[in-house]
N, C-alpha and C. Protein backbone atom coordinates (compact mmCIF):
# COMPACT_ATOMS: atom_id res chain seq x y z
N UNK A 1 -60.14 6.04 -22.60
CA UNK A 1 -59.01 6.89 -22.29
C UNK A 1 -57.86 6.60 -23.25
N UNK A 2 -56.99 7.41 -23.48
CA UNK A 2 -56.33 7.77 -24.81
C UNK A 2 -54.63 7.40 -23.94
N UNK A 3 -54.14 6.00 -24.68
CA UNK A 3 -52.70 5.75 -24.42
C UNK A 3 -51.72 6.61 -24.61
N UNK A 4 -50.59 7.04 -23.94
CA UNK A 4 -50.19 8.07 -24.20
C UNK A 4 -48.24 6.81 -24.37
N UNK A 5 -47.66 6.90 -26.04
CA UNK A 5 -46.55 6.29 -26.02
C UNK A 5 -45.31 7.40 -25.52
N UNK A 6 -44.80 7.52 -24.73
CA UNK A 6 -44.10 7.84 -24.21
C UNK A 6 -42.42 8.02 -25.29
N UNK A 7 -42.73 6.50 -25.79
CA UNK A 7 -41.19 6.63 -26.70
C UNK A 7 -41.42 7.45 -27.82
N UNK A 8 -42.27 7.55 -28.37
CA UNK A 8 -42.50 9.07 -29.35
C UNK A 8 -42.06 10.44 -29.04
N UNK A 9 -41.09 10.76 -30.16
CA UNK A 9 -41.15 12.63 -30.08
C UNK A 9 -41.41 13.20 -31.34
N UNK A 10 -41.24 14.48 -30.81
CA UNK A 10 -41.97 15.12 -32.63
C UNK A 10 -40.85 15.03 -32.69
N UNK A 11 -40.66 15.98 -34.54
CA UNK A 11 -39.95 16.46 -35.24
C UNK A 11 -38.72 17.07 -35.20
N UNK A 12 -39.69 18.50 -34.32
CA UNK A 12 -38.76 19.12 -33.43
C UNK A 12 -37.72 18.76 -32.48
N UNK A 13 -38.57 17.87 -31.81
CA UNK A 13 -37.33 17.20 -30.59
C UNK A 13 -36.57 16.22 -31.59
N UNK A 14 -36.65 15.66 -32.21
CA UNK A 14 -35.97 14.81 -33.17
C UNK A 14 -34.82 15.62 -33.75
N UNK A 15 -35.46 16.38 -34.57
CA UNK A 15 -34.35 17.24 -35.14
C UNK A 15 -33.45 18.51 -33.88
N UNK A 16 -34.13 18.54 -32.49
CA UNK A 16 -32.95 19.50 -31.62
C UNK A 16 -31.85 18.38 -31.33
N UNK A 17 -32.14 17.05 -30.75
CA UNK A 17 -31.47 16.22 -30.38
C UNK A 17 -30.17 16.04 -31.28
N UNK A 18 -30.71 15.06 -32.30
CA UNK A 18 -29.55 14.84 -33.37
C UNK A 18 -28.75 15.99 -34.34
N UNK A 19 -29.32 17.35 -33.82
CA UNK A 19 -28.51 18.53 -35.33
C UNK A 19 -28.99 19.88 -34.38
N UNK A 20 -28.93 19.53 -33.37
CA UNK A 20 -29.14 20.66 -32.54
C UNK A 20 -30.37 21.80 -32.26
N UNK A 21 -29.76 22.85 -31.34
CA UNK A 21 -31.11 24.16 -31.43
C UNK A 21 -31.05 24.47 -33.14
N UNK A 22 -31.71 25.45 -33.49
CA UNK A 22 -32.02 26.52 -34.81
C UNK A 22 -30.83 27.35 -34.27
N UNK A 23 -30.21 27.43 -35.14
CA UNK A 23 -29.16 28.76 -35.22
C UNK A 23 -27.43 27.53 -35.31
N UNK A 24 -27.47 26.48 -35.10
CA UNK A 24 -26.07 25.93 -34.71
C UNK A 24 -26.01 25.62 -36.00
N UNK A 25 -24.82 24.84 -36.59
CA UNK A 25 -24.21 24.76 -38.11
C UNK A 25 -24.87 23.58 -38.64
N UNK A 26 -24.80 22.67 -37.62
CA UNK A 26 -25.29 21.32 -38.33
C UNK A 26 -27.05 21.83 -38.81
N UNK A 27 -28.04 22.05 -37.43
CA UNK A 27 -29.15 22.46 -37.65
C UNK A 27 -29.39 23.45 -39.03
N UNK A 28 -28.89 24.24 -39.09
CA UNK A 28 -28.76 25.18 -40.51
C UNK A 28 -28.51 24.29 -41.67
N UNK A 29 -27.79 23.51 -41.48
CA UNK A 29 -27.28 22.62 -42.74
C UNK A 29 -28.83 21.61 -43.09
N UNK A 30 -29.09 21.02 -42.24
CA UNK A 30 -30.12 20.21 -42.24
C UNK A 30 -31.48 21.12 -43.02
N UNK A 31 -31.62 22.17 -42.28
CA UNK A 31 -32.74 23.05 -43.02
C UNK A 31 -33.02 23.80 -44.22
N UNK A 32 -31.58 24.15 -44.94
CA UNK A 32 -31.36 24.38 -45.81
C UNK A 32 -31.39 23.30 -47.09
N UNK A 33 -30.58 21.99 -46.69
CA UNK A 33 -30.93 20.85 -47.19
C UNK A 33 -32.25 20.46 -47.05
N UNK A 34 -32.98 20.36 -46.17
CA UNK A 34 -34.78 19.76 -46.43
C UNK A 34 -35.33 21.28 -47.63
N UNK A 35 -35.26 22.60 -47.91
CA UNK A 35 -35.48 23.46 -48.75
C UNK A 35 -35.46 23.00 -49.55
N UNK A 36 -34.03 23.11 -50.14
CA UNK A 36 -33.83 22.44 -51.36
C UNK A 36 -34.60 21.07 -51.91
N UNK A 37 -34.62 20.71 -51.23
CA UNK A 37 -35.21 18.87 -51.39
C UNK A 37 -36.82 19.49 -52.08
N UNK A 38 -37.14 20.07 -51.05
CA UNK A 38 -38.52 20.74 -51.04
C UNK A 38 -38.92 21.38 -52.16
N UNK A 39 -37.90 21.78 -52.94
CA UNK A 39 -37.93 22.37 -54.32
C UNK A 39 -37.87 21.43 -55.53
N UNK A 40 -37.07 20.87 -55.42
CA UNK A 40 -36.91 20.06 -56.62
C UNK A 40 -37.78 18.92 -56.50
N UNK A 41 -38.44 18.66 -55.03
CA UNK A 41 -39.78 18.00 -54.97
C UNK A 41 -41.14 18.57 -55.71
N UNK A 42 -41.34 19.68 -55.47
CA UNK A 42 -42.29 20.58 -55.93
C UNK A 42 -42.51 20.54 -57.39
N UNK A 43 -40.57 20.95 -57.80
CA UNK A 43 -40.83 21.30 -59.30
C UNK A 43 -41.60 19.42 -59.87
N UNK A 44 -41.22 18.65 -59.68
CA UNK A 44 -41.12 17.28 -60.04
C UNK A 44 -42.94 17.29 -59.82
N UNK A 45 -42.84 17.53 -58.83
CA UNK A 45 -44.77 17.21 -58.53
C UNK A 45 -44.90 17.85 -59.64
N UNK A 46 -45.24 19.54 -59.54
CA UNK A 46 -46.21 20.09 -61.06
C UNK A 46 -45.49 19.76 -62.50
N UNK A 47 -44.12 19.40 -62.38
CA UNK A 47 -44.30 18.72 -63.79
C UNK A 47 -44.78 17.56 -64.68
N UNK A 48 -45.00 16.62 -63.42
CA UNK A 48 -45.91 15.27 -63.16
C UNK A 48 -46.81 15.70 -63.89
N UNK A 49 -47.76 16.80 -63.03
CA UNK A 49 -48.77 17.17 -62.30
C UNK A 49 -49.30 17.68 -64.56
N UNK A 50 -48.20 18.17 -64.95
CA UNK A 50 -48.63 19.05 -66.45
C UNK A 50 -48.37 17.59 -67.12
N UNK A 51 -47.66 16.67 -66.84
CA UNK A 51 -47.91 15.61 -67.87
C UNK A 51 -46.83 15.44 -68.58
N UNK A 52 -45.46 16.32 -67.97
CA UNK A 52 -44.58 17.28 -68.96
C UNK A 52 -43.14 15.85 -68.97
N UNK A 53 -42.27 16.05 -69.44
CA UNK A 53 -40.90 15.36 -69.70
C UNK A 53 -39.92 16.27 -68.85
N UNK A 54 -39.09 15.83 -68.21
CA UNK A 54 -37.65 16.56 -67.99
C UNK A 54 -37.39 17.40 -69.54
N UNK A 55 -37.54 16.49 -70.27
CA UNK A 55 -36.42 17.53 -71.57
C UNK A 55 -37.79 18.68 -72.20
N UNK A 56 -38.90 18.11 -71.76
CA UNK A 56 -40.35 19.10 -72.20
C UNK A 56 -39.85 20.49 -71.73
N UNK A 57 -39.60 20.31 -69.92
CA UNK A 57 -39.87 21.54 -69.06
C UNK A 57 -38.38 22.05 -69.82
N UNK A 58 -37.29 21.51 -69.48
CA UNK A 58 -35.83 22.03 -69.91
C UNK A 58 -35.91 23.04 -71.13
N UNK A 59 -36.18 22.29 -72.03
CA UNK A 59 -36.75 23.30 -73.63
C UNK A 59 -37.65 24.80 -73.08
N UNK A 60 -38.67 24.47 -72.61
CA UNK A 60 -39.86 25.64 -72.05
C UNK A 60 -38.80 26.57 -71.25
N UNK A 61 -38.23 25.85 -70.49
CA UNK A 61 -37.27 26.87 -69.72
C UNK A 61 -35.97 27.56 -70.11
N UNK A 62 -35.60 26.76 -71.11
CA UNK A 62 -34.27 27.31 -71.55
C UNK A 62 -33.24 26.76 -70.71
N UNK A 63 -32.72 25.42 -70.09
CA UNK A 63 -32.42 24.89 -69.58
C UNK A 63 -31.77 23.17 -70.24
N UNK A 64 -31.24 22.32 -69.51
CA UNK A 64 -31.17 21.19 -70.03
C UNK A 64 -31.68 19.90 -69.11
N UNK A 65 -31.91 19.11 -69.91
CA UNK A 65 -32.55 18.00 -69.03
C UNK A 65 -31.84 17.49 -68.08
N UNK A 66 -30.67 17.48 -67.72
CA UNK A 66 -29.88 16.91 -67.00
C UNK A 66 -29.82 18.09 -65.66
N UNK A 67 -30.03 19.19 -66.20
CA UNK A 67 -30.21 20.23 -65.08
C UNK A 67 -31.58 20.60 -64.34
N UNK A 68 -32.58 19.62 -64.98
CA UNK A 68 -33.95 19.60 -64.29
C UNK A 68 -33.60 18.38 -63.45
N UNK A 69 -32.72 17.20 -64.45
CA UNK A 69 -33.31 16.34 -63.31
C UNK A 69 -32.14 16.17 -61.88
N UNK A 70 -31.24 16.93 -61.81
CA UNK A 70 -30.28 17.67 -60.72
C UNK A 70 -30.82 18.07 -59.69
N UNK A 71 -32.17 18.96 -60.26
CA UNK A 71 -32.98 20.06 -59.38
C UNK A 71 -33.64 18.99 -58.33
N UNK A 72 -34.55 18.16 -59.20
CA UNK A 72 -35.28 17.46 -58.94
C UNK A 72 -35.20 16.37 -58.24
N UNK A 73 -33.90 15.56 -57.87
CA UNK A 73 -33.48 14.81 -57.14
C UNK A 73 -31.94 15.45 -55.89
N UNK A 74 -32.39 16.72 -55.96
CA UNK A 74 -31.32 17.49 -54.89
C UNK A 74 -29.77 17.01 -55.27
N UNK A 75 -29.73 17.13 -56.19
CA UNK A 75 -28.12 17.33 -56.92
C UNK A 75 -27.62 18.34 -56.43
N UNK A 76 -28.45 19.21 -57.16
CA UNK A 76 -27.69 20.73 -57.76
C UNK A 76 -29.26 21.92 -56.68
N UNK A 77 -28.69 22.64 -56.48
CA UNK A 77 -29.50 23.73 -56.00
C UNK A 77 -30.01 25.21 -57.24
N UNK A 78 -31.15 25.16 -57.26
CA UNK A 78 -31.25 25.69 -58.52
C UNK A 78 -31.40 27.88 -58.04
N UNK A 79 -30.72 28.37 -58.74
CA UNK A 79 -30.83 29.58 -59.03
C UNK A 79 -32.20 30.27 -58.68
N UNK A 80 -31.94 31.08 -58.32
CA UNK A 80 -33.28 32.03 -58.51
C UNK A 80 -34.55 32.47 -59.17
N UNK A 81 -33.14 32.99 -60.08
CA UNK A 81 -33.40 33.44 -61.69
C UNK A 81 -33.75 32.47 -62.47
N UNK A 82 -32.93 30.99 -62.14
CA UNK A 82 -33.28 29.79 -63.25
C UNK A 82 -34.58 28.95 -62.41
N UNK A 83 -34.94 28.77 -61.20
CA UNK A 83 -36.36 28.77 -60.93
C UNK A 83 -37.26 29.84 -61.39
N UNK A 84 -36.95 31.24 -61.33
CA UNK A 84 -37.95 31.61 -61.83
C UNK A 84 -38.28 31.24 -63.45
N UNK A 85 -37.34 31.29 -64.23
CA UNK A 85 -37.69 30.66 -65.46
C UNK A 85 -38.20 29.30 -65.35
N UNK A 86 -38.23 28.37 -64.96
CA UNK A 86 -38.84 26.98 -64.47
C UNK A 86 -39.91 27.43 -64.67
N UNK A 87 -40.60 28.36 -63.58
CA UNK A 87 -42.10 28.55 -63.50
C UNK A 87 -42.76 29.50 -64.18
N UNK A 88 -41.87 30.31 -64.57
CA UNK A 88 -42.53 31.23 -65.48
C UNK A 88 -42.87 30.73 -66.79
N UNK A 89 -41.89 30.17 -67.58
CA UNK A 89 -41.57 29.94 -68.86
C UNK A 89 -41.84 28.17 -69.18
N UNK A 90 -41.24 27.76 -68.08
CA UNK A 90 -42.22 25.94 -68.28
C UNK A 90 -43.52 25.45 -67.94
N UNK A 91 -43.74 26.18 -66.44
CA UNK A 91 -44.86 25.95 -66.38
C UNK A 91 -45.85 26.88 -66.47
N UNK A 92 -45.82 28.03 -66.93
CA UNK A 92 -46.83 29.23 -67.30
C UNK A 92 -47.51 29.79 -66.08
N UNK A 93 -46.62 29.73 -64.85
CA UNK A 93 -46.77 29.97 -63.70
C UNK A 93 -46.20 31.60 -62.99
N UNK A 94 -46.30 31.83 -62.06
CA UNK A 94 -45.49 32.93 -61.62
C UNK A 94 -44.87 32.40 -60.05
N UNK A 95 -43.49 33.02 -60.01
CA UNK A 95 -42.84 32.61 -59.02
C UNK A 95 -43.40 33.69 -57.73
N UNK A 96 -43.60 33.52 -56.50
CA UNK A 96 -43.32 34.37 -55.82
C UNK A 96 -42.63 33.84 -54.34
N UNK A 97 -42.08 35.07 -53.66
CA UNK A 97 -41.25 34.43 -52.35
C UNK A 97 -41.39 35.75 -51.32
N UNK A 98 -41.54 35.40 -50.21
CA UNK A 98 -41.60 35.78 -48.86
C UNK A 98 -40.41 35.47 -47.84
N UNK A 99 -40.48 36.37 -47.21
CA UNK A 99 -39.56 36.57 -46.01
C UNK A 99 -40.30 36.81 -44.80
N UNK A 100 -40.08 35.50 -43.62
CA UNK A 100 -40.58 35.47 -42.60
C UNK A 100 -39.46 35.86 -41.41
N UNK A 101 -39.83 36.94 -40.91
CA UNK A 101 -38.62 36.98 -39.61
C UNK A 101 -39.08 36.56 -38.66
């Protein structure tokens, strides 16, 4: 029979407790911040991932190294337009994005 720890919660309850329901300011702040993170995590993985330099991808992109590595450690929140060049133009990729309601 399977112990059940009681002092455990998910995520969810973690994150309603300390930053509230979805929709309040702090909660929004928090989610928007894990995005971002989530991005400049990503870009960092597949540039790993190509073998590439900060100043490699920056050049490919038309960008500067100091503004990859911004992205990449949640400095700076990167553009649209300047992610899509990231992936289009550094990593020979195509960007795409969805909207979930």
């Amino acid at each position: 029979m399977k112990t059940v720890n009681k002092n455990l919660t998910t995520l969810e309850e973690f994150k309603e407790k300390n930053y509230g329901k979805i929709g309040t300011k702090e909660r929004d702040e928090l989610e928007t911040g894990y995005e971002n993170f989530k991005i400049g995590a990503l870009i960092q993985d597949t540039r790993l991932e190509m073998g590439m330099t900060q100043e490699q991808l920056a050049q490919k992109a038309g960008t500067s190294k100091s503004y990859i590595s911004k992205i990449e450690n949640n400095i700076k929140e990167a553009r649209i337009s300047t992610l899509q060049k990231i992936i289009e133009l550094g990593f020979g990729g195509r960007l795409e994005l969805n909207i979930k309601i």
